[in-house]
C-alpha atoms as a PDB file:
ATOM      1  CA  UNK A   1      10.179   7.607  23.529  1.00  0.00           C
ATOM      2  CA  UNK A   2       8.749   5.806  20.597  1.00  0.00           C
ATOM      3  CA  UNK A   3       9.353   7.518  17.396  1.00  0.00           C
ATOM      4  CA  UNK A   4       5.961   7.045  15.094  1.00  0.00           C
ATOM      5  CA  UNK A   5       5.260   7.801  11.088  1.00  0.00           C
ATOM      6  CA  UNK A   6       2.219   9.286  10.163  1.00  0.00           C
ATOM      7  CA  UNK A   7       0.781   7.276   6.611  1.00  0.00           C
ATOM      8  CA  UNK A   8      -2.361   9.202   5.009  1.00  0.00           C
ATOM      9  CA  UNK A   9      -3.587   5.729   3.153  1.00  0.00           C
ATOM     10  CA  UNK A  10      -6.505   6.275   0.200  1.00  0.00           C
ATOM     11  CA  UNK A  11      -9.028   3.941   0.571  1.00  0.00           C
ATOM     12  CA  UNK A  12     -12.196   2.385  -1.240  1.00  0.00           C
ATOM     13  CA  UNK A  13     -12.843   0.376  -3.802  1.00  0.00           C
ATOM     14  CA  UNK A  14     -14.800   0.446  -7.382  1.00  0.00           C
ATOM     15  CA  UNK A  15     -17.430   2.776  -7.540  1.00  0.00           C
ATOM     16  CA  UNK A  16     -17.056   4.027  -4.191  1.00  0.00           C
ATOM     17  CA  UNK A  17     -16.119   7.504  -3.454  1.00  0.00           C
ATOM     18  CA  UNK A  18     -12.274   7.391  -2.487  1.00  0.00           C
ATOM     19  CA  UNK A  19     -11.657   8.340   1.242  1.00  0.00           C
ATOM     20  CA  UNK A  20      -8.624   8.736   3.354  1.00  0.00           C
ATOM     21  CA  UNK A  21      -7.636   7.210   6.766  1.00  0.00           C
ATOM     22  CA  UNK A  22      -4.906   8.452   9.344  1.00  0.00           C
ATOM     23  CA  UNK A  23      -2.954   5.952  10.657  1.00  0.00           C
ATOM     24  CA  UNK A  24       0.356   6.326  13.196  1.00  0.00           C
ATOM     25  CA  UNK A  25       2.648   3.237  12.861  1.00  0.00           C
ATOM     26  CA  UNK A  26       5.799   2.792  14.955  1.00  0.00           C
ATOM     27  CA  UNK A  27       8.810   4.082  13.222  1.00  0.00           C
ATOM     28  CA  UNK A  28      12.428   2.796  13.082  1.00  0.00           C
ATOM     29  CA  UNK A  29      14.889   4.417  10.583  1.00  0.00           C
ATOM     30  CA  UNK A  30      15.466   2.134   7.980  1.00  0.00           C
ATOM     31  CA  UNK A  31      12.022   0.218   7.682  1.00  0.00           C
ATOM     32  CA  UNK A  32      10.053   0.161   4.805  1.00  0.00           C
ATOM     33  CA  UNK A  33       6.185   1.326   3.738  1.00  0.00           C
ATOM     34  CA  UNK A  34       5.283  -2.143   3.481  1.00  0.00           C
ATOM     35  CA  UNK A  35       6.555  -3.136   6.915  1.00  0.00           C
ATOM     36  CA  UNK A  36       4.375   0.270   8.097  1.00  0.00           C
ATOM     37  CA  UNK A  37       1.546  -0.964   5.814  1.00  0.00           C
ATOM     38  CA  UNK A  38       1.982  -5.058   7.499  1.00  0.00           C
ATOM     39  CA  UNK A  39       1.985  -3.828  10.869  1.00  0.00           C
ATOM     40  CA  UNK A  40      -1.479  -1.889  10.133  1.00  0.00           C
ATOM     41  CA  UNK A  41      -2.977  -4.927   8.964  1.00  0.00           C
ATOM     42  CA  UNK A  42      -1.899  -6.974  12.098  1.00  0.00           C
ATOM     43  CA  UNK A  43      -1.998  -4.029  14.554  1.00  0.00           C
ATOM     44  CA  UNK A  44      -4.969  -1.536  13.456  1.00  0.00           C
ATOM     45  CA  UNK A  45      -6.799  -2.555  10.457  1.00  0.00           C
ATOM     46  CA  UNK A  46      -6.758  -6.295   9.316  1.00  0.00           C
ATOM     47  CA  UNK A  47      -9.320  -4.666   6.465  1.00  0.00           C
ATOM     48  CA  UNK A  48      -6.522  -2.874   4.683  1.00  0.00           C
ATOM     49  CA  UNK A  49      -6.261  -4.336   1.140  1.00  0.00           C
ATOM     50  CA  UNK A  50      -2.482  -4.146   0.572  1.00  0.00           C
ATOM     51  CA  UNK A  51      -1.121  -6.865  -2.168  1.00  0.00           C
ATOM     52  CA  UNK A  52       2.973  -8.334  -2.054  1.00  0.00           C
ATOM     53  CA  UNK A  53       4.522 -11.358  -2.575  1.00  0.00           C
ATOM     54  CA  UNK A  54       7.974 -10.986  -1.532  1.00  0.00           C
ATOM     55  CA  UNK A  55       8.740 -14.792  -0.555  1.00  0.00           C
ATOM     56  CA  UNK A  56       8.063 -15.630  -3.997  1.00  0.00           C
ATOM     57  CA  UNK A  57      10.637 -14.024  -6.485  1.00  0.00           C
ATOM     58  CA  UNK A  58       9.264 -14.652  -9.632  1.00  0.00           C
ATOM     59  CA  UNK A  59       5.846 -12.064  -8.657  1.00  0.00           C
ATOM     60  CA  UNK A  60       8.018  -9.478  -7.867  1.00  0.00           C
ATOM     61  CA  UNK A  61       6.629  -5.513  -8.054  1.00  0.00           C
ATOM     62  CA  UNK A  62       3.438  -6.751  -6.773  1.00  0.00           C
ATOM     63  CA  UNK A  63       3.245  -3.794  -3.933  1.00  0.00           C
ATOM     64  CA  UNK A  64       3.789  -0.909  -6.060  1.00  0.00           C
ATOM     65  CA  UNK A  65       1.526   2.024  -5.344  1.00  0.00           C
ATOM     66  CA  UNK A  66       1.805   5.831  -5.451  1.00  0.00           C
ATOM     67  CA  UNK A  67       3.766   6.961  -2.113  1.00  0.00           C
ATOM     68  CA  UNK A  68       4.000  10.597  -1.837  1.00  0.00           C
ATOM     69  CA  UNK A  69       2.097  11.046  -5.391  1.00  0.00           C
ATOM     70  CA  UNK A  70       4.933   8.803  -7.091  1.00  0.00           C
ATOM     71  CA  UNK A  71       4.886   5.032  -7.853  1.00  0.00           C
ATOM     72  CA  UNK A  72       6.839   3.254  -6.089  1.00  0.00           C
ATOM     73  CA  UNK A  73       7.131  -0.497  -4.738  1.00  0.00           C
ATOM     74  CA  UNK A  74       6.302  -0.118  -0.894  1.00  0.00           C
ATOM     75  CA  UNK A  75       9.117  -2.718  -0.309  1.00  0.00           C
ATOM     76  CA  UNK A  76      11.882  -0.669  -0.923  1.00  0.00           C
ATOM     77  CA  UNK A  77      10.518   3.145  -0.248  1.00  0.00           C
ATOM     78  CA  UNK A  78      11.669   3.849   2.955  1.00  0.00           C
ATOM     79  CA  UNK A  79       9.193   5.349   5.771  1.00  0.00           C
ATOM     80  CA  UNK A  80       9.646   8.989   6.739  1.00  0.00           C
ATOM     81  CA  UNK A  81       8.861  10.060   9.949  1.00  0.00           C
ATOM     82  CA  UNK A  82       7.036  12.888   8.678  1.00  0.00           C
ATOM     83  CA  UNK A  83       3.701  12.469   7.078  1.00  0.00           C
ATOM     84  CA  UNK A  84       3.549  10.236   3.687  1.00  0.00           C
ATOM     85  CA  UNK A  85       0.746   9.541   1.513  1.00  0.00           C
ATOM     86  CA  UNK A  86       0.142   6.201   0.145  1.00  0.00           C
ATOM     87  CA  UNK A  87      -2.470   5.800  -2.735  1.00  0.00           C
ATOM     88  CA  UNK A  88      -3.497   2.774  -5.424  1.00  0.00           C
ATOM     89  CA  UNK A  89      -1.761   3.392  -9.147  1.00  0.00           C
ATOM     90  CA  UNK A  90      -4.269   5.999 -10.662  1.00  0.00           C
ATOM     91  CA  UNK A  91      -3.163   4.286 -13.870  1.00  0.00           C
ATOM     92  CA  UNK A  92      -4.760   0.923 -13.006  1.00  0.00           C
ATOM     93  CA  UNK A  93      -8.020  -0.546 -12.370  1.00  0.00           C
ATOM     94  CA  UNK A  94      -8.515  -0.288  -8.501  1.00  0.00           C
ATOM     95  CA  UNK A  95      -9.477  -3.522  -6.802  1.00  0.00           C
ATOM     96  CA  UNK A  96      -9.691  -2.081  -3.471  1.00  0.00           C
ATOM     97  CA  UNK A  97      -7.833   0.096  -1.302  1.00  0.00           C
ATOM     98  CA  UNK A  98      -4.214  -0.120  -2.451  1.00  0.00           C
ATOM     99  CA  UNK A  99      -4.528  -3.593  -4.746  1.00  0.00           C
ATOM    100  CA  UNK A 100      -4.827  -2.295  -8.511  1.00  0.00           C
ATOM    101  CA  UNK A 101      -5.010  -4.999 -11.355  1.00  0.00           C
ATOM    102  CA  UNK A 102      -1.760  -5.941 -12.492  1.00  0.00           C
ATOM    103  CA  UNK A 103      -2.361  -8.798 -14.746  1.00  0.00           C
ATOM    104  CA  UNK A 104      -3.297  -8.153 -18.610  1.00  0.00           C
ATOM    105  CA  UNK A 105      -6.917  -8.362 -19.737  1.00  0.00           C
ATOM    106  CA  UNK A 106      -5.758 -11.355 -21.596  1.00  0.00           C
ATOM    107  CA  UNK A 107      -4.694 -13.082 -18.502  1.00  0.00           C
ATOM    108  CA  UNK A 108      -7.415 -12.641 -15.862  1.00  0.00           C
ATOM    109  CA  UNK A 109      -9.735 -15.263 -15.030  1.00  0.00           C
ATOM    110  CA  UNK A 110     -13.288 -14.575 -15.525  1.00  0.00           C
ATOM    111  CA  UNK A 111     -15.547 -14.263 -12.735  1.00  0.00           C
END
């Protein structure tokens, strides 16, 4: 029997009205919410907007989001089998889905 999590992720992006999608991701004790959040975008949703940089040291805390309504980095909160809820930072500007701006106004390129 396969054991699965149940992640309750907040999507959207500016201006849009926020919604939430179900989705049911294998489950191994141990893994993390970004492995659950990976395995969406390859298995279920390549559309999920889910930022981290983990071969590169030096942009570290790139995947922290609110899990279970606190932040977090999804690298190293561990995945329940019960259901979790994953949102953007609520203290950030949201770029979509779960990327929020992380670099200072001083240090974003223009578009």
């Amino acid at each position: 029997m396969t054991l699965t999590a149940e992640l309750h992720i907040r999507r959207g992006g500016p201006g849009e009205a926020p919604r939430e999608q179900v989705f049911h991701v294998p489950y191994a004790p141990g893994q993390s919410v970004l492995d659950a959040l990976r395995w969406i975008r390859v298995n279920a949703d390549p559309s999920l907007a889910v930022r981290f940089s983990c071969i590169n040291a030096n942009a570290c805390k790139e995947c922290m989001m609110q899990i279970d309504g606190r932040a977090g980095y999804a690298c190293t909160a561990r995945l329940t089998a019960g259901p979790m809820r994953v949102a953007p930072l609520p203290s950030k500007a949201l770029v979509r889905d779960l990327v929020t701006e992380i670099a200072p106004p001083e240090e974003r390129l223009t578009r």
